[in-house]
PDB file of N, CA and C in Angstrom:
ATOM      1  N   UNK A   1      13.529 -12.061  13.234  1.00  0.00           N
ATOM      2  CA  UNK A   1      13.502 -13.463  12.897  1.00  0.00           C
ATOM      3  C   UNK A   1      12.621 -13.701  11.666  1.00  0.00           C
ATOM      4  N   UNK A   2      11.391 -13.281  11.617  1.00  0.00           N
ATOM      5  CA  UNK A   2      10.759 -13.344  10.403  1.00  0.00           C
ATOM      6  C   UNK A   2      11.252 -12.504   9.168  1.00  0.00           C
ATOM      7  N   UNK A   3      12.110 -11.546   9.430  1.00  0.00           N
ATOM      8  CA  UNK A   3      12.691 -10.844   8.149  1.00  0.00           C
ATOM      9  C   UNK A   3      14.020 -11.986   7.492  1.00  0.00           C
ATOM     10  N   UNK A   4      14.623 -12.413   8.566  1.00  0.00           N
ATOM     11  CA  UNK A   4      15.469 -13.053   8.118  1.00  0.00           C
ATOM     12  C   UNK A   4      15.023 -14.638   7.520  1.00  0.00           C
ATOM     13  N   UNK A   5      14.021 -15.523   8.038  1.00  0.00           N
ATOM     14  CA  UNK A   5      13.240 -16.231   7.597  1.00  0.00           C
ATOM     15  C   UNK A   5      12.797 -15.310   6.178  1.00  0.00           C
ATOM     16  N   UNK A   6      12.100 -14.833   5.681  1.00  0.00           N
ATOM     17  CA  UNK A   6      11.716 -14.117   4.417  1.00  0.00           C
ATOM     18  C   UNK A   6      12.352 -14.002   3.260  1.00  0.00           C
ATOM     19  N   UNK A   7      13.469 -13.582   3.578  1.00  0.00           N
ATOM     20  CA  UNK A   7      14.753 -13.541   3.172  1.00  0.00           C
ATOM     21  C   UNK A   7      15.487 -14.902   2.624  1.00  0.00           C
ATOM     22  N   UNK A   8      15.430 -15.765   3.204  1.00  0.00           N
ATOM     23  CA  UNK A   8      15.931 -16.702   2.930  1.00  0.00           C
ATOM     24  C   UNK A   8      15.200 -17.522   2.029  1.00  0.00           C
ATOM     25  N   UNK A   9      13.970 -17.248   1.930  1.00  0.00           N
ATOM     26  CA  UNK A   9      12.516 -17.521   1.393  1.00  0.00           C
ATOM     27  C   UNK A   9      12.898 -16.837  -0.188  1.00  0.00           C
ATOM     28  N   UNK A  10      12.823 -16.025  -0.150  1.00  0.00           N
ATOM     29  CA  UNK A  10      12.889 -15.365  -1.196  1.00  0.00           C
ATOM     30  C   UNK A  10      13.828 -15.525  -2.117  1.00  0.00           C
ATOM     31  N   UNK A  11      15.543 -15.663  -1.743  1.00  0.00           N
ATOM     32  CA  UNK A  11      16.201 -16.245  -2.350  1.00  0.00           C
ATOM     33  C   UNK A  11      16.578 -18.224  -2.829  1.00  0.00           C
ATOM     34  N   UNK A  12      15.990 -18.618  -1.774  1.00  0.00           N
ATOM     35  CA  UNK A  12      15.608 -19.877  -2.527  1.00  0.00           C
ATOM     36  C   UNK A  12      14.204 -20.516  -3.774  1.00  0.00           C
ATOM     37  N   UNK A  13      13.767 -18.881  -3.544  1.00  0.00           N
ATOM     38  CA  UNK A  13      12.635 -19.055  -4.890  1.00  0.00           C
ATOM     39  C   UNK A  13      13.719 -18.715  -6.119  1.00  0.00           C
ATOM     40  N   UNK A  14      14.713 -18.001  -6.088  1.00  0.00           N
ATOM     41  CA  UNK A  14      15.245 -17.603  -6.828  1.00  0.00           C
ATOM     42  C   UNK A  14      15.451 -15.912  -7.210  1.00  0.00           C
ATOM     43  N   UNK A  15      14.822 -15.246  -6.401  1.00  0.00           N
ATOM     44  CA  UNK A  15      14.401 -13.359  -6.522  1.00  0.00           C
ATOM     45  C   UNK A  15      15.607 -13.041  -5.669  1.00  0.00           C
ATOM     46  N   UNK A  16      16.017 -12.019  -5.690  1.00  0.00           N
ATOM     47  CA  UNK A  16      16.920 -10.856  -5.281  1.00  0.00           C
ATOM     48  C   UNK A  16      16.291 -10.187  -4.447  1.00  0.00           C
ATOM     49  N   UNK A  17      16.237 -10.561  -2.711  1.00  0.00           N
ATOM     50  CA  UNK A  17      15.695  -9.226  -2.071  1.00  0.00           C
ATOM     51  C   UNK A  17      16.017  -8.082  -1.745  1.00  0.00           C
ATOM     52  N   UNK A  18      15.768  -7.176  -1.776  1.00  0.00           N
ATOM     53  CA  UNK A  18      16.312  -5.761  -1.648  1.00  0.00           C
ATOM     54  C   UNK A  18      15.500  -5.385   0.052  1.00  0.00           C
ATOM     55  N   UNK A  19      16.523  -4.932   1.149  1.00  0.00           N
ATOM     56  CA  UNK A  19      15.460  -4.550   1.939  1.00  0.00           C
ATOM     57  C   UNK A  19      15.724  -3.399   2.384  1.00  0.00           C
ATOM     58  N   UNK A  20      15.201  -2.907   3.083  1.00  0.00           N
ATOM     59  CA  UNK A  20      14.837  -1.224   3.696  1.00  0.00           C
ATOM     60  C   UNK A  20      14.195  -1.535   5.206  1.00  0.00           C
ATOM     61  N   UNK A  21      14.940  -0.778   6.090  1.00  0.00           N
ATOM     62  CA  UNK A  21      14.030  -0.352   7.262  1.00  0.00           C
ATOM     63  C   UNK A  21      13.576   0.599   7.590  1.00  0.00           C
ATOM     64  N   UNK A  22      13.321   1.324   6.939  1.00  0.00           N
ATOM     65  CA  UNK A  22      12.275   2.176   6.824  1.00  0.00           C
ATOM     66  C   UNK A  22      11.279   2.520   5.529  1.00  0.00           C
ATOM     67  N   UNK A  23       9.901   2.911   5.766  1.00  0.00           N
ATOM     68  CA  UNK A  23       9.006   2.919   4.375  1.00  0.00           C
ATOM     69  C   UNK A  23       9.830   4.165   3.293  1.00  0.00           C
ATOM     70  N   UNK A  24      10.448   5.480   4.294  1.00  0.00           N
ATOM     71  CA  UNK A  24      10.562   6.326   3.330  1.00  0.00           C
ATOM     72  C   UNK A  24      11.922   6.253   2.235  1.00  0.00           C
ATOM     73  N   UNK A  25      12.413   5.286   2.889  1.00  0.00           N
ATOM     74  CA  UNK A  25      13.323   4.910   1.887  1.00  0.00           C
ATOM     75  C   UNK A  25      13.372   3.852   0.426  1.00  0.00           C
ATOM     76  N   UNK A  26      12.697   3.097   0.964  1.00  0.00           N
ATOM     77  CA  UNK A  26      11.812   1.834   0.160  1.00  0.00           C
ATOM     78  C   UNK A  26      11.609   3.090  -0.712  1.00  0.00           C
ATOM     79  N   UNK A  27      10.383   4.224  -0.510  1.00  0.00           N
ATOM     80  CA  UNK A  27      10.147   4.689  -1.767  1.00  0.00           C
ATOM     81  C   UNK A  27      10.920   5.521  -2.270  1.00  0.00           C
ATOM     82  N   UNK A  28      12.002   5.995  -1.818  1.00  0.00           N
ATOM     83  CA  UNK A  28      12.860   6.908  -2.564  1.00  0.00           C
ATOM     84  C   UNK A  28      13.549   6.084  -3.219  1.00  0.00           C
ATOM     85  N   UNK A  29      13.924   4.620  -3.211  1.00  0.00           N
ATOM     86  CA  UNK A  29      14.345   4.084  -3.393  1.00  0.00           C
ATOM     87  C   UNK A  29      13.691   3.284  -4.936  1.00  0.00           C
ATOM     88  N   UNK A  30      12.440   3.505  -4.661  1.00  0.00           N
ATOM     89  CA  UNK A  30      11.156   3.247  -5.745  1.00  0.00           C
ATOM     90  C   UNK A  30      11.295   4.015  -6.508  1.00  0.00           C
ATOM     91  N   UNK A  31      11.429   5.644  -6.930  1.00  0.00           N
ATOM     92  CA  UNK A  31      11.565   6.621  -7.268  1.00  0.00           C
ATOM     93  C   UNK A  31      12.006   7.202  -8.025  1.00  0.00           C
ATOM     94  N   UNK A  32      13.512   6.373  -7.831  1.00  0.00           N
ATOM     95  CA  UNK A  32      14.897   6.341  -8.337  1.00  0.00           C
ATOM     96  C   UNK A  32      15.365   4.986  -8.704  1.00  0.00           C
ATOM     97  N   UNK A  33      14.709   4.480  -8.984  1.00  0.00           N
ATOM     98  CA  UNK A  33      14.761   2.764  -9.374  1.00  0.00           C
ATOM     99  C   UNK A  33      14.833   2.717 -11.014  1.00  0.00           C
ATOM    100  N   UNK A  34      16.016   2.047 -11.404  1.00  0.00           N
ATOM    101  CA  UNK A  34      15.692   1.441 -12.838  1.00  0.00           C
ATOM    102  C   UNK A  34      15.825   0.023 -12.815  1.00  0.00           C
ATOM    103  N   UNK A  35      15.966  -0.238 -11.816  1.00  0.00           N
ATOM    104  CA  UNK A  35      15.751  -1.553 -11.503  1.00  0.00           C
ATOM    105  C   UNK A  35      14.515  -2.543 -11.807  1.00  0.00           C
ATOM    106  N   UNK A  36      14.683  -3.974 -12.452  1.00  0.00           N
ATOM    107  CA  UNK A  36      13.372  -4.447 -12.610  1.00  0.00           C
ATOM    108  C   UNK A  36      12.861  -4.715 -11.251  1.00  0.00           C
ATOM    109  N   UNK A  37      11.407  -3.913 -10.426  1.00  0.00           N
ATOM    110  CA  UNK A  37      10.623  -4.675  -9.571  1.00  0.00           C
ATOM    111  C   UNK A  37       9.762  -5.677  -9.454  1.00  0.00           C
ATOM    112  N   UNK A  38       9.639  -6.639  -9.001  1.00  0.00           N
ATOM    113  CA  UNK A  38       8.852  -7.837  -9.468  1.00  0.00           C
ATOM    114  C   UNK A  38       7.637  -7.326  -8.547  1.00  0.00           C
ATOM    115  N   UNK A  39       7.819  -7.393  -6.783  1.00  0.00           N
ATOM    116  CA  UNK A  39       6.857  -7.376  -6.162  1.00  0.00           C
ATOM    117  C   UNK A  39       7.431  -6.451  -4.791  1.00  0.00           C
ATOM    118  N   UNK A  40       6.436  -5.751  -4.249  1.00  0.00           N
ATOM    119  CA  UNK A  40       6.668  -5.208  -2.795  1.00  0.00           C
ATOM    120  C   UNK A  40       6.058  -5.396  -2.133  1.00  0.00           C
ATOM    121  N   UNK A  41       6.923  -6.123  -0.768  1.00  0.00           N
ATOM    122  CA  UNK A  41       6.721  -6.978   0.180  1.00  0.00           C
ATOM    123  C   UNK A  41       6.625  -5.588   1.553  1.00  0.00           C
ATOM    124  N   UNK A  42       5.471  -5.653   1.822  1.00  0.00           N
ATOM    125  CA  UNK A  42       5.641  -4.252   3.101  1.00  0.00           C
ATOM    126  C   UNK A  42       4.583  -4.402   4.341  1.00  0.00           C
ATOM    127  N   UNK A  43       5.381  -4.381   5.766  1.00  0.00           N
ATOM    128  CA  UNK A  43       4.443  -4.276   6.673  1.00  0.00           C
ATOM    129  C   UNK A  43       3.677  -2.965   7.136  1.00  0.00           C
ATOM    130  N   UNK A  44       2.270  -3.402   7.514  1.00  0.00           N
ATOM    131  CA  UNK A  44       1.406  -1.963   7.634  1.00  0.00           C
ATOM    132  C   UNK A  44       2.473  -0.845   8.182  1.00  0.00           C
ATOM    133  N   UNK A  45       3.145  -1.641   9.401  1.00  0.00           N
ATOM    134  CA  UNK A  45       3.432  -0.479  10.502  1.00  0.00           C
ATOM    135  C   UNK A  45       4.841  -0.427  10.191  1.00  0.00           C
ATOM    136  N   UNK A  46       5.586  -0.294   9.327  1.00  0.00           N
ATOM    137  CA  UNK A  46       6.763  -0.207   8.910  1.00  0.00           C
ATOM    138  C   UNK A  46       7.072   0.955   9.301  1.00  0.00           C
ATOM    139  N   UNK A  47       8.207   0.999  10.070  1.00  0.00           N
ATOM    140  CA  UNK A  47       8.837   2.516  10.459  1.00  0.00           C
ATOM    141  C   UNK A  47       9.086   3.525   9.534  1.00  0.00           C
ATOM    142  N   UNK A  48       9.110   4.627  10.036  1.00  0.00           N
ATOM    143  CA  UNK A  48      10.045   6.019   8.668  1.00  0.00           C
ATOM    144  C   UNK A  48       8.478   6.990   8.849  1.00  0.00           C
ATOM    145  N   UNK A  49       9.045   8.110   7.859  1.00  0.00           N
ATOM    146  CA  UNK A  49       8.494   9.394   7.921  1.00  0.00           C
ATOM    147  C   UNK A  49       7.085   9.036   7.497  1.00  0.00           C
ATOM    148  N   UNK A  50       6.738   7.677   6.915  1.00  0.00           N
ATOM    149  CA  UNK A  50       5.490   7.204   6.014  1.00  0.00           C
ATOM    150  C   UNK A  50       5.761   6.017   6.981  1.00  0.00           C
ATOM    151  N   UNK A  51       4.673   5.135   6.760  1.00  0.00           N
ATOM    152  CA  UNK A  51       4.098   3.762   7.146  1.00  0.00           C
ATOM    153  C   UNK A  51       4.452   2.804   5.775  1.00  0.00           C
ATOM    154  N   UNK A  52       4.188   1.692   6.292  1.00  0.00           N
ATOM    155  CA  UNK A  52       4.268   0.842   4.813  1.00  0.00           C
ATOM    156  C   UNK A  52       2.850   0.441   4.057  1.00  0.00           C
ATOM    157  N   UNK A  53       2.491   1.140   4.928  1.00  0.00           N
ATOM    158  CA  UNK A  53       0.918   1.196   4.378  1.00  0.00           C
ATOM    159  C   UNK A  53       0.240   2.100   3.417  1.00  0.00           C
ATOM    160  N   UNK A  54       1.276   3.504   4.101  1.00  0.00           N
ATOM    161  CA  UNK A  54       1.379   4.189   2.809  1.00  0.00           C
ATOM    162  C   UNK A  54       2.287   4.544   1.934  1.00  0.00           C
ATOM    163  N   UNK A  55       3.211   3.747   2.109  1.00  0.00           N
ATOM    164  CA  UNK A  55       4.363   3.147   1.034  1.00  0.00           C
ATOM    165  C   UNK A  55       3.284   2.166   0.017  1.00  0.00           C
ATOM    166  N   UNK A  56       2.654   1.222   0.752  1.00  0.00           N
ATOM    167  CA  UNK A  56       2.313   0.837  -0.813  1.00  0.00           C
ATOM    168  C   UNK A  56       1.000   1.349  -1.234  1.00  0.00           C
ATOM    169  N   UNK A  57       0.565   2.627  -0.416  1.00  0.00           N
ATOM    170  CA  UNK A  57      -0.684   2.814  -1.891  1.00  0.00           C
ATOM    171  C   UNK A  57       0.641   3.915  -2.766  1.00  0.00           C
ATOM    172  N   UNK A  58       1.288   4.848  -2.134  1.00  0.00           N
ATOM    173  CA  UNK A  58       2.324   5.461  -3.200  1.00  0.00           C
ATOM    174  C   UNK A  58       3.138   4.718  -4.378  1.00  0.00           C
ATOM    175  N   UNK A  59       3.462   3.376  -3.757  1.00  0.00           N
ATOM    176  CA  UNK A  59       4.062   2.558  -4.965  1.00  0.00           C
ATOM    177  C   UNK A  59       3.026   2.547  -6.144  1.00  0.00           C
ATOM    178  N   UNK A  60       1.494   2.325  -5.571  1.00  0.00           N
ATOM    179  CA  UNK A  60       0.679   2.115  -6.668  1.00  0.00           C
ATOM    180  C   UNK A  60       0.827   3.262  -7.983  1.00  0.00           C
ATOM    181  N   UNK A  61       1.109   3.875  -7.495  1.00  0.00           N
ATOM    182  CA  UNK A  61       1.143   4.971  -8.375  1.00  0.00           C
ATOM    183  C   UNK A  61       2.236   5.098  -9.087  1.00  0.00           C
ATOM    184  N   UNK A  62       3.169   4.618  -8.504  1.00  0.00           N
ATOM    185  CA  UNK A  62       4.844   4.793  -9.502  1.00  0.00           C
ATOM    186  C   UNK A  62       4.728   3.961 -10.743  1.00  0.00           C
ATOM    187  N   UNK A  63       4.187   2.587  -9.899  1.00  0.00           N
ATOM    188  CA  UNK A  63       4.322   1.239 -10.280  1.00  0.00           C
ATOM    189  C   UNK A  63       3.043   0.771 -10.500  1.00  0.00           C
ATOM    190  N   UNK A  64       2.253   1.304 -12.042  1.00  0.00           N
ATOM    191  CA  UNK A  64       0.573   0.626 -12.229  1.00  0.00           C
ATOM    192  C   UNK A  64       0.580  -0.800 -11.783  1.00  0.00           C
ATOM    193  N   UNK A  65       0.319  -1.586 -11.747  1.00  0.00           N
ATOM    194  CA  UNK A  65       0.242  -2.992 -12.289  1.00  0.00           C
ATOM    195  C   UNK A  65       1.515  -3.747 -11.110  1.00  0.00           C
ATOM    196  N   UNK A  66       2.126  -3.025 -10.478  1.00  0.00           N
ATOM    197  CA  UNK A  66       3.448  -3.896  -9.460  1.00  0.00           C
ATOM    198  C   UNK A  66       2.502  -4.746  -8.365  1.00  0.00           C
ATOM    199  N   UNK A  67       2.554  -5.873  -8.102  1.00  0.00           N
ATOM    200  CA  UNK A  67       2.085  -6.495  -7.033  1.00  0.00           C
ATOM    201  C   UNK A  67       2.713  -6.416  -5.759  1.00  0.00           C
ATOM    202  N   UNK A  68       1.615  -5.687  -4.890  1.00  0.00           N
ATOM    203  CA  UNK A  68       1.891  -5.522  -3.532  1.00  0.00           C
ATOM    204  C   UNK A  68       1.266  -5.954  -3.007  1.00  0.00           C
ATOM    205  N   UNK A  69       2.062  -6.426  -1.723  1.00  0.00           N
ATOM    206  CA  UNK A  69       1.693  -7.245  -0.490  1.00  0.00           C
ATOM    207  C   UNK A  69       1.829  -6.622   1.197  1.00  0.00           C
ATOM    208  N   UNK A  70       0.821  -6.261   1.469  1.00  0.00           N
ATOM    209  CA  UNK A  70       0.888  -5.462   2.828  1.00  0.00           C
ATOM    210  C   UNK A  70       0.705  -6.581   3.971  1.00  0.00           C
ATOM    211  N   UNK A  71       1.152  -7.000   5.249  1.00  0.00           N
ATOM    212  CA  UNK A  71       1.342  -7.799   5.650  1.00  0.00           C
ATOM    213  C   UNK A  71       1.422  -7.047   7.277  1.00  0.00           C
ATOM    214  N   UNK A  72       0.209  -7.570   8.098  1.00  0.00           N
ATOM    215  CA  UNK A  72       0.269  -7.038   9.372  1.00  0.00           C
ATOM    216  C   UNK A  72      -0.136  -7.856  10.576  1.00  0.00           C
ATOM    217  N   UNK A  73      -0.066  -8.169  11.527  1.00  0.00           N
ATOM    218  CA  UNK A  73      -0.744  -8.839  12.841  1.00  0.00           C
ATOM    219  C   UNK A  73      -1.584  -8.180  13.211  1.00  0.00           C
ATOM    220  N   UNK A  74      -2.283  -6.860  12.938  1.00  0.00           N
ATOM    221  CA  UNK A  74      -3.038  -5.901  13.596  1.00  0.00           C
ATOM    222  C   UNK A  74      -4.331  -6.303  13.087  1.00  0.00           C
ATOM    223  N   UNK A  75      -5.621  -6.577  14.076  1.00  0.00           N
ATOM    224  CA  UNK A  75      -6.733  -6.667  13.017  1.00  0.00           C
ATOM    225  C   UNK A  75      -7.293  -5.561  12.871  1.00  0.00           C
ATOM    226  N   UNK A  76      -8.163  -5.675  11.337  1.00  0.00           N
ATOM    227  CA  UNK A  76      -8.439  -4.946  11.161  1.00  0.00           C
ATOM    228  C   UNK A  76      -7.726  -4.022  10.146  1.00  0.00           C
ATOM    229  N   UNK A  77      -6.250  -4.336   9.379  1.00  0.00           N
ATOM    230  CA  UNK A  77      -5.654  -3.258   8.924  1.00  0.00           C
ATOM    231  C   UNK A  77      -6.079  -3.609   7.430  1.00  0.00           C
ATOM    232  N   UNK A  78      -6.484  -4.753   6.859  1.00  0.00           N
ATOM    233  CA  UNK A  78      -7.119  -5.089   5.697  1.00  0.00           C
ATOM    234  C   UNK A  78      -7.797  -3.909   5.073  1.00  0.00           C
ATOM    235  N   UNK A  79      -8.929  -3.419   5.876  1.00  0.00           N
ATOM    236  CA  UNK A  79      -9.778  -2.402   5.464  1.00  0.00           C
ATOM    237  C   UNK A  79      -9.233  -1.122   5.471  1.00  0.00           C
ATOM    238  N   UNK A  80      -7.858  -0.707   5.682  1.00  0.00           N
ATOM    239  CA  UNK A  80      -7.411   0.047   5.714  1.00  0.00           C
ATOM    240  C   UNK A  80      -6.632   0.707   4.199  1.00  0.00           C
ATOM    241  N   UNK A  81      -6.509  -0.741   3.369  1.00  0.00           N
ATOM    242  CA  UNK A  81      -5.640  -0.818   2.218  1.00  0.00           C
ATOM    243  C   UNK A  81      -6.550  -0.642   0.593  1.00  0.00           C
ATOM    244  N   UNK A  82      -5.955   0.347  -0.207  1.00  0.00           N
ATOM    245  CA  UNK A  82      -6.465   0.173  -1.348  1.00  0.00           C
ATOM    246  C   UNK A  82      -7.002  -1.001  -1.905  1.00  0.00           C
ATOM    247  N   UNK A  83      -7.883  -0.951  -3.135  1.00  0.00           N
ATOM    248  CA  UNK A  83      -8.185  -2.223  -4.022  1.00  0.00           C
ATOM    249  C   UNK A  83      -6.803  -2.335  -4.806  1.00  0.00           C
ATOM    250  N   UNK A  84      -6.530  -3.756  -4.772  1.00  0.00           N
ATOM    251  CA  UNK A  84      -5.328  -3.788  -5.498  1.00  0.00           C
ATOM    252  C   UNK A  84      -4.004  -4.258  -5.176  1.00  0.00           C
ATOM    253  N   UNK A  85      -4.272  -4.386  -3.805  1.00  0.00           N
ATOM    254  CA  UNK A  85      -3.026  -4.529  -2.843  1.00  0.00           C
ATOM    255  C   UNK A  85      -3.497  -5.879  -1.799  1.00  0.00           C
ATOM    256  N   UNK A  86      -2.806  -6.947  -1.976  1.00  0.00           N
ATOM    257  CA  UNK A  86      -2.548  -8.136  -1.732  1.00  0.00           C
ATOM    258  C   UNK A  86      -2.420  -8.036   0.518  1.00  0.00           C
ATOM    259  N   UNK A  87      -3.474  -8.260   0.822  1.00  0.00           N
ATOM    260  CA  UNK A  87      -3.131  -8.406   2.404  1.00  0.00           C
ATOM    261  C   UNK A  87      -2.929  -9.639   2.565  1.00  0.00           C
ATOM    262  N   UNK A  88      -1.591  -9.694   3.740  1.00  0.00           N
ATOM    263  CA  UNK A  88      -1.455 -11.158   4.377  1.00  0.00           C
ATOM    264  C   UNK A  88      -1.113 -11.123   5.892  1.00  0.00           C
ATOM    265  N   UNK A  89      -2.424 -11.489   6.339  1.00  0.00           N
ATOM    266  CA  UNK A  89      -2.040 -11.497   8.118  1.00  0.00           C
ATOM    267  C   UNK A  89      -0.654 -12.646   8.380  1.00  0.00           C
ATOM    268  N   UNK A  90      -0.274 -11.858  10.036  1.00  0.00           N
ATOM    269  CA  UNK A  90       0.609 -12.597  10.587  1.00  0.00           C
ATOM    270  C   UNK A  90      -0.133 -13.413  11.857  1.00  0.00           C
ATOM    271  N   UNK A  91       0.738 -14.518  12.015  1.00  0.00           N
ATOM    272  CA  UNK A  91       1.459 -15.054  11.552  1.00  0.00           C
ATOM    273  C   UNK A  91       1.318 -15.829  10.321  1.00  0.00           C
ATOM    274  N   UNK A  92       2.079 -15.687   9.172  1.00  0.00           N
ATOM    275  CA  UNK A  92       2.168 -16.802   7.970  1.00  0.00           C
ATOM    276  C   UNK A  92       3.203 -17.921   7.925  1.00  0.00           C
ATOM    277  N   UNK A  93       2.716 -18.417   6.872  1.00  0.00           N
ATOM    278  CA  UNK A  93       3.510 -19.979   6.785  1.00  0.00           C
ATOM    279  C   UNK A  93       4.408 -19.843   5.704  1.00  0.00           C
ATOM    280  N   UNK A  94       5.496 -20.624   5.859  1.00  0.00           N
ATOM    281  CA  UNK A  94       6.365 -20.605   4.938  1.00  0.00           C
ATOM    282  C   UNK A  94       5.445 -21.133   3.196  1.00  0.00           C
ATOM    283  N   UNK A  95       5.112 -21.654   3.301  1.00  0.00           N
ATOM    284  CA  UNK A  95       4.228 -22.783   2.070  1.00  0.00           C
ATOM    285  C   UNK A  95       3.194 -21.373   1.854  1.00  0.00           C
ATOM    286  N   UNK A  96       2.656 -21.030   2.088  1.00  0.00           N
ATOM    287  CA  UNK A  96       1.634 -19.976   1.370  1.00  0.00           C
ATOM    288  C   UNK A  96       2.594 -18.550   1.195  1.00  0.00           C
ATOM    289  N   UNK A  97       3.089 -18.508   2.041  1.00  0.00           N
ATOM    290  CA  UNK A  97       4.151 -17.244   1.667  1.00  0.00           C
ATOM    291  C   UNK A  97       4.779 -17.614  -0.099  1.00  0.00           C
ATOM    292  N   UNK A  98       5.249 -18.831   0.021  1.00  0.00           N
ATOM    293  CA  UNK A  98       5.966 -19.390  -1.507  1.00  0.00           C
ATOM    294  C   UNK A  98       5.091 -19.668  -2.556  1.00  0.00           C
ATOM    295  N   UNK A  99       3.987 -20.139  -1.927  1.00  0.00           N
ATOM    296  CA  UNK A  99       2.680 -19.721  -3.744  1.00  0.00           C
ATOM    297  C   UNK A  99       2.685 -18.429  -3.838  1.00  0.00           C
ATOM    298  N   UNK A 100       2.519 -17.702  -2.660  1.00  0.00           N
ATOM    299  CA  UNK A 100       2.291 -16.346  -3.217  1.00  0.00           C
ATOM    300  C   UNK A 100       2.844 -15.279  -3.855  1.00  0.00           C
ATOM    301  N   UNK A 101       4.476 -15.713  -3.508  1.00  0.00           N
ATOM    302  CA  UNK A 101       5.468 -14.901  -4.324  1.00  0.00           C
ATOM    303  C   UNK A 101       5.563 -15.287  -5.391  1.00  0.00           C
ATOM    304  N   UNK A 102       5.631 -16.796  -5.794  1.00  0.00           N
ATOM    305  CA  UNK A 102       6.031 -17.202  -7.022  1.00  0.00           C
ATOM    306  C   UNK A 102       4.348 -17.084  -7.941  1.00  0.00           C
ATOM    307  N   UNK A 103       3.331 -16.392  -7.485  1.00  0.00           N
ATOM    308  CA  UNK A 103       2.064 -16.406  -7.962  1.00  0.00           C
ATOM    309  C   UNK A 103       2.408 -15.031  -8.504  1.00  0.00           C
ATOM    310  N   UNK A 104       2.580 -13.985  -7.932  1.00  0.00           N
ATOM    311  CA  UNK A 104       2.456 -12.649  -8.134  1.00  0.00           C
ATOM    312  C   UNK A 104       4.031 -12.000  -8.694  1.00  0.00           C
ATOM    313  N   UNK A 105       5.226 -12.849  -8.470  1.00  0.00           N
ATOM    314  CA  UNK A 105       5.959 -12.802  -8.917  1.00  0.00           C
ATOM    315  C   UNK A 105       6.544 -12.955 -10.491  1.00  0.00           C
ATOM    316  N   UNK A 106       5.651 -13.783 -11.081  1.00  0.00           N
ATOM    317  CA  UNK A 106       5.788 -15.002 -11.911  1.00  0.00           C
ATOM    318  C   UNK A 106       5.662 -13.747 -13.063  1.00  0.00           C
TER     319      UNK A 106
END
């Protein structure tokens, strides 16, 4: 429900979401991308051979400067995440979810 909420979020900002259920694909998918990325949207505990947690410190590295957003209900997973990488506990709101894409998006 919240992916599909997100989703719908995302394309009424105007962005193209691309999604993945699993982290290790997201980054193979990163990898092999000539695609323009604006931002990656990833939960800590995202399924696959990797986490999405460490999907996005690996993005950091593909992608200097890409704005990522790690996003978890777990406390505590904040301190878990590189400098650099955008945390947003759950549950969020539609209205701060939309500054924040169109902030880091922009």
């Amino acid at each position: 429900m919240q992916l599909d909420a997100m989703v719908e979020l995302v394309m009424d900002l105007g962005f193209r979401p691309l999604i993945f259920t699993k982290a290790d694909e997201a980054l193979k998918f990163l990898q092999e991308s000539r695609d323009e990325i604006r931002l990656l949207w990833t939960d800590y505990r995202t399924p696959g051979e990797i986490t999405g947690g460490e999907l996005a410190i690996k993005a950091m590295s593909i992608f200097p400067g890409l704005p990522i957003v790690v996003t978890s209900g777990v406390a505590g997973t904040a301190y878990k995440l590189e400098s650099g990488i955008t945390y947003v506990s759950k549950p969020w709101s539609v209205d701060v979810l939309s500054r924040l894409i169109l902030r880091l998006a922009a």
